[in-house]
Protein backbone atom coordinates (compact mmCIF):
# COMPACT_ATOMS: atom_id res chain seq x y z
CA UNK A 1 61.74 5.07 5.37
CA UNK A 2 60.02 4.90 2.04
CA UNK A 3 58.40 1.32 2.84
CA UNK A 4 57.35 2.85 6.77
CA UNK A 5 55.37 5.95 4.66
CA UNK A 6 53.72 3.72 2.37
CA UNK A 7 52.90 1.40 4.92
CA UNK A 8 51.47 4.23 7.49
CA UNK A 9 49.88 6.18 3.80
CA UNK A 10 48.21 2.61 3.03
CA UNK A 11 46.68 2.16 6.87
CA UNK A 12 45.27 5.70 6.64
CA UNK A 13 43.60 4.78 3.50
CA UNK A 14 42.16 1.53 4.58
CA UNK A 15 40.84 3.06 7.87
CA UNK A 16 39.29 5.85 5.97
CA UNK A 17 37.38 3.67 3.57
CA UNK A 18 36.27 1.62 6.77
CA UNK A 19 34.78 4.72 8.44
CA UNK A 20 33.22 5.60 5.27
CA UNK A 21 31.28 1.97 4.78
CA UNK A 22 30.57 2.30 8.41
CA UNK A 23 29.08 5.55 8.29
CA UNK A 24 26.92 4.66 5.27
CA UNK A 25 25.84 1.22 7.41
CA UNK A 26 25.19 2.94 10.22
CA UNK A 27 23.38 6.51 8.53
CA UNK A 28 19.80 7.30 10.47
CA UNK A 29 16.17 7.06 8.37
CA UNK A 30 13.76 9.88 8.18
CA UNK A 31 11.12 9.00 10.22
CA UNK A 32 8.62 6.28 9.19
CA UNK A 33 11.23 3.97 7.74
CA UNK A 34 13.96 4.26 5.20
CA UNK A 35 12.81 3.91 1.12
CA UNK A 36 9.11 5.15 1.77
CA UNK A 37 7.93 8.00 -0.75
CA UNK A 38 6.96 11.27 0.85
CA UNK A 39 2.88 11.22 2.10
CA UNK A 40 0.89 12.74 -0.03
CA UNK A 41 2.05 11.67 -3.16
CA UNK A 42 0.56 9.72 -5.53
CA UNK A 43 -0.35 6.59 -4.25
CA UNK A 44 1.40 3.55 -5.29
CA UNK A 45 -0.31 0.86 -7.23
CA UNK A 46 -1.13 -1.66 -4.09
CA UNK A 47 -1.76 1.55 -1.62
CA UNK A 48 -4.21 2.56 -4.56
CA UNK A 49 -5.56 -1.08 -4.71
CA UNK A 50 -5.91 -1.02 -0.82
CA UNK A 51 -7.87 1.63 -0.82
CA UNK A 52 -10.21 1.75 -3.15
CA UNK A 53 -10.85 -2.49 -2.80
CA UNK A 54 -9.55 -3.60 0.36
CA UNK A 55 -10.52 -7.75 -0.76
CA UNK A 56 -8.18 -9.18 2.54
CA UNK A 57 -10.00 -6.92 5.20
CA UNK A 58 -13.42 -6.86 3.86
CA UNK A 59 -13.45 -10.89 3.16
CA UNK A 60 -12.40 -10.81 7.44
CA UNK A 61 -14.75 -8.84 8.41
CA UNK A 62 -17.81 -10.90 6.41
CA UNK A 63 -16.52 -14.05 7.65
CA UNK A 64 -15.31 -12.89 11.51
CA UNK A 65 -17.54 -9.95 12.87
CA UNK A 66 -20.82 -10.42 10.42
CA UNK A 67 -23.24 -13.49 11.23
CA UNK A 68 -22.83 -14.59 7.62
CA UNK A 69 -23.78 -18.60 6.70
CA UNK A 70 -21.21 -21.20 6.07
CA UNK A 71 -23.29 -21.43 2.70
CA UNK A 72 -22.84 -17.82 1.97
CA UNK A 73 -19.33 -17.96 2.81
CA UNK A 74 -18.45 -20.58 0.44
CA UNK A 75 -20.28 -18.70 -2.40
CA UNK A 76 -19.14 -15.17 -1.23
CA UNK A 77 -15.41 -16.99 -1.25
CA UNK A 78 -15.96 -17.39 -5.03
CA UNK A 79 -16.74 -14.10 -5.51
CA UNK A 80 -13.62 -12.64 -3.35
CA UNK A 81 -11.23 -14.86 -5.18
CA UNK A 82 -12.53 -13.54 -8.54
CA UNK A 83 -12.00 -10.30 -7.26
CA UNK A 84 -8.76 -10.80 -6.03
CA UNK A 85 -7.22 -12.37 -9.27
CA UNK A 86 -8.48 -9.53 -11.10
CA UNK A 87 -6.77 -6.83 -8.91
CA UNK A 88 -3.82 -8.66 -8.79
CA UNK A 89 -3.17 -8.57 -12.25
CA UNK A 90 -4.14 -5.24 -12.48
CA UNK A 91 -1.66 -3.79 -9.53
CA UNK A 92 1.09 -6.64 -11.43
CA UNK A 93 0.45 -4.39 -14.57
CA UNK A 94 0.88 -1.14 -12.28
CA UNK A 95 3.74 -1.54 -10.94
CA UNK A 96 5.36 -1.72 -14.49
CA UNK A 97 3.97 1.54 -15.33
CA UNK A 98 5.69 3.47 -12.08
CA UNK A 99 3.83 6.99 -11.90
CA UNK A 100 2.38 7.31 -15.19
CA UNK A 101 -1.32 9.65 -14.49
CA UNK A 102 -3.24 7.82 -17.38
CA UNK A 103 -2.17 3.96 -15.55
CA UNK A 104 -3.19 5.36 -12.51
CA UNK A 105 -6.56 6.83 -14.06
CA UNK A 106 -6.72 3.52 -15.72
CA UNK A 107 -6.36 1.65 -12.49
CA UNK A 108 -8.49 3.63 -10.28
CA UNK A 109 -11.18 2.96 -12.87
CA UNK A 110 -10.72 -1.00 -13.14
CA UNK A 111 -10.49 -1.09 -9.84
CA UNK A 112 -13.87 0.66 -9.15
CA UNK A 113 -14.93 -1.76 -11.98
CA UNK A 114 -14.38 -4.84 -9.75
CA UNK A 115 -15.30 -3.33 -6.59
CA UNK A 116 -18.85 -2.62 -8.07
CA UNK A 117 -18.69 -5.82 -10.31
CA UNK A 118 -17.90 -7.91 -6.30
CA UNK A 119 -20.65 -5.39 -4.28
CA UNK A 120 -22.99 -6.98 -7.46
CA UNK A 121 -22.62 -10.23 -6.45
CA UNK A 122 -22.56 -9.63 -3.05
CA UNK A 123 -26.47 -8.49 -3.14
CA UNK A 124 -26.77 -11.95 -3.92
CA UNK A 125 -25.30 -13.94 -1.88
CA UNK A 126 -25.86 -11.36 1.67
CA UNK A 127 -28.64 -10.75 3.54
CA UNK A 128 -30.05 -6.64 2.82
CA UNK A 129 -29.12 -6.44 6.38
CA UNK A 130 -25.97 -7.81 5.78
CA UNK A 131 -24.91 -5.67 2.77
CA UNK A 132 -25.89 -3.10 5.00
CA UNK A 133 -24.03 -3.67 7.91
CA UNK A 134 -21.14 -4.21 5.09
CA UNK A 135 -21.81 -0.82 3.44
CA UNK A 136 -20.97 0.89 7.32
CA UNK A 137 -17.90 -0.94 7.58
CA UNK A 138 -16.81 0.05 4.36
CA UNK A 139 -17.18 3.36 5.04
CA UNK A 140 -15.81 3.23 8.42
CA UNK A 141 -13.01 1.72 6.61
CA UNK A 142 -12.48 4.35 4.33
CA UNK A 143 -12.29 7.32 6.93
CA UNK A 144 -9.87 5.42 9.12
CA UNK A 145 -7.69 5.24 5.64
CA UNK A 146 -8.31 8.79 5.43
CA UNK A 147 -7.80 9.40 8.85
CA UNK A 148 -4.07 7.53 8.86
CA UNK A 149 -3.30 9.45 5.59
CA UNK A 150 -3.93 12.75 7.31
CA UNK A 151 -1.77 11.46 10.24
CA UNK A 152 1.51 10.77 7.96
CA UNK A 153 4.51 13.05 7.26
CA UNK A 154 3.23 15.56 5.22
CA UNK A 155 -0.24 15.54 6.42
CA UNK A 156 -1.68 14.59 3.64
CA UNK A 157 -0.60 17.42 1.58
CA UNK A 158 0.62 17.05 -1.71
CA UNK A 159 4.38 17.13 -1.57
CA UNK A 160 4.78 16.03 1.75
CA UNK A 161 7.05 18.23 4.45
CA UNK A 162 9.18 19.32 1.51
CA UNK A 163 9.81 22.92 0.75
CA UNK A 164 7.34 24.33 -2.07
CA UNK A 165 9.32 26.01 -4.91
């Protein structure tokens, strides 16, 4: 009898335990993914990066959409790569510092630093009309950020959907 309750106590245990894993497996996401922070916040280092010098979709739209040289390219290519070593190390170095306000201040600012250091050397290499056919993308660009910003959970409101205390 003893062996048959221990037996039956053990199963009820290990079935337990299995609906537990399962149900942790198995639990739904918030909408938008699983391990996303809330919209709204503080941007994260790359987001930030993204944003402010977008190297991947501005170097497409020079070389795709623009009527740019294969000269300019190749020069404009040495300036992007620059660029994009620079912000690399500097989004490397912000992801150490998680959401410290004087990293991201930091950031925003060496980032801006580049940007205006690449626009610089741009003005060489571009056309006027090119640089200004670049200058309306880039803005373009920027309000469709803005635009999917204001579209995520939350709005774009600081704190997101959460309750304000």
């Amino acid at each position: 009898m003893k062996k048959k309750c221990l037996s039956i106590t053990i199963s009820a245990i290990f079935c337990l335990a299995l609906i537990l894993t399962f149900q942790e497996f198995t639990q739904a996401q918030a909408p938008g993914g699983g391990n996303r922070p809330m919209a709204g916040g503080a941007p994260s280092g790359i987001m930030m990066a993204m944003q402010i010098l977008p190297l991947e979709s501005e170097w497409t739209q020079i070389s795709f959409a623009m009527d740019v040289s294969d000269d300019a390219l190749i020069k404009a290519r040495k300036a992007f790569k620059d660029a994009w070593t620079k912000r690399k190390a500097i989004t490397d170095k912000a992801e150490s510092a998680g959401d410290d306000a004087d990293a991201r201040r930091a950031m925003r600012t060496d980032l801006e630093k580049i940007k205006t250091e690449l626009d610089t050397k741009l003005k060489g290499i571009l056309t006027p009309k090119q640089m200004e056919d670049l200058a309306k993308w880039e803005k373009e660009n920027q309000n469709r950020f803005r635009q999917r910003q204001s579209n995520a959970p939350g709005g774009g409101q600081p704190g997101g959907n959460r309750p304000q205390r």
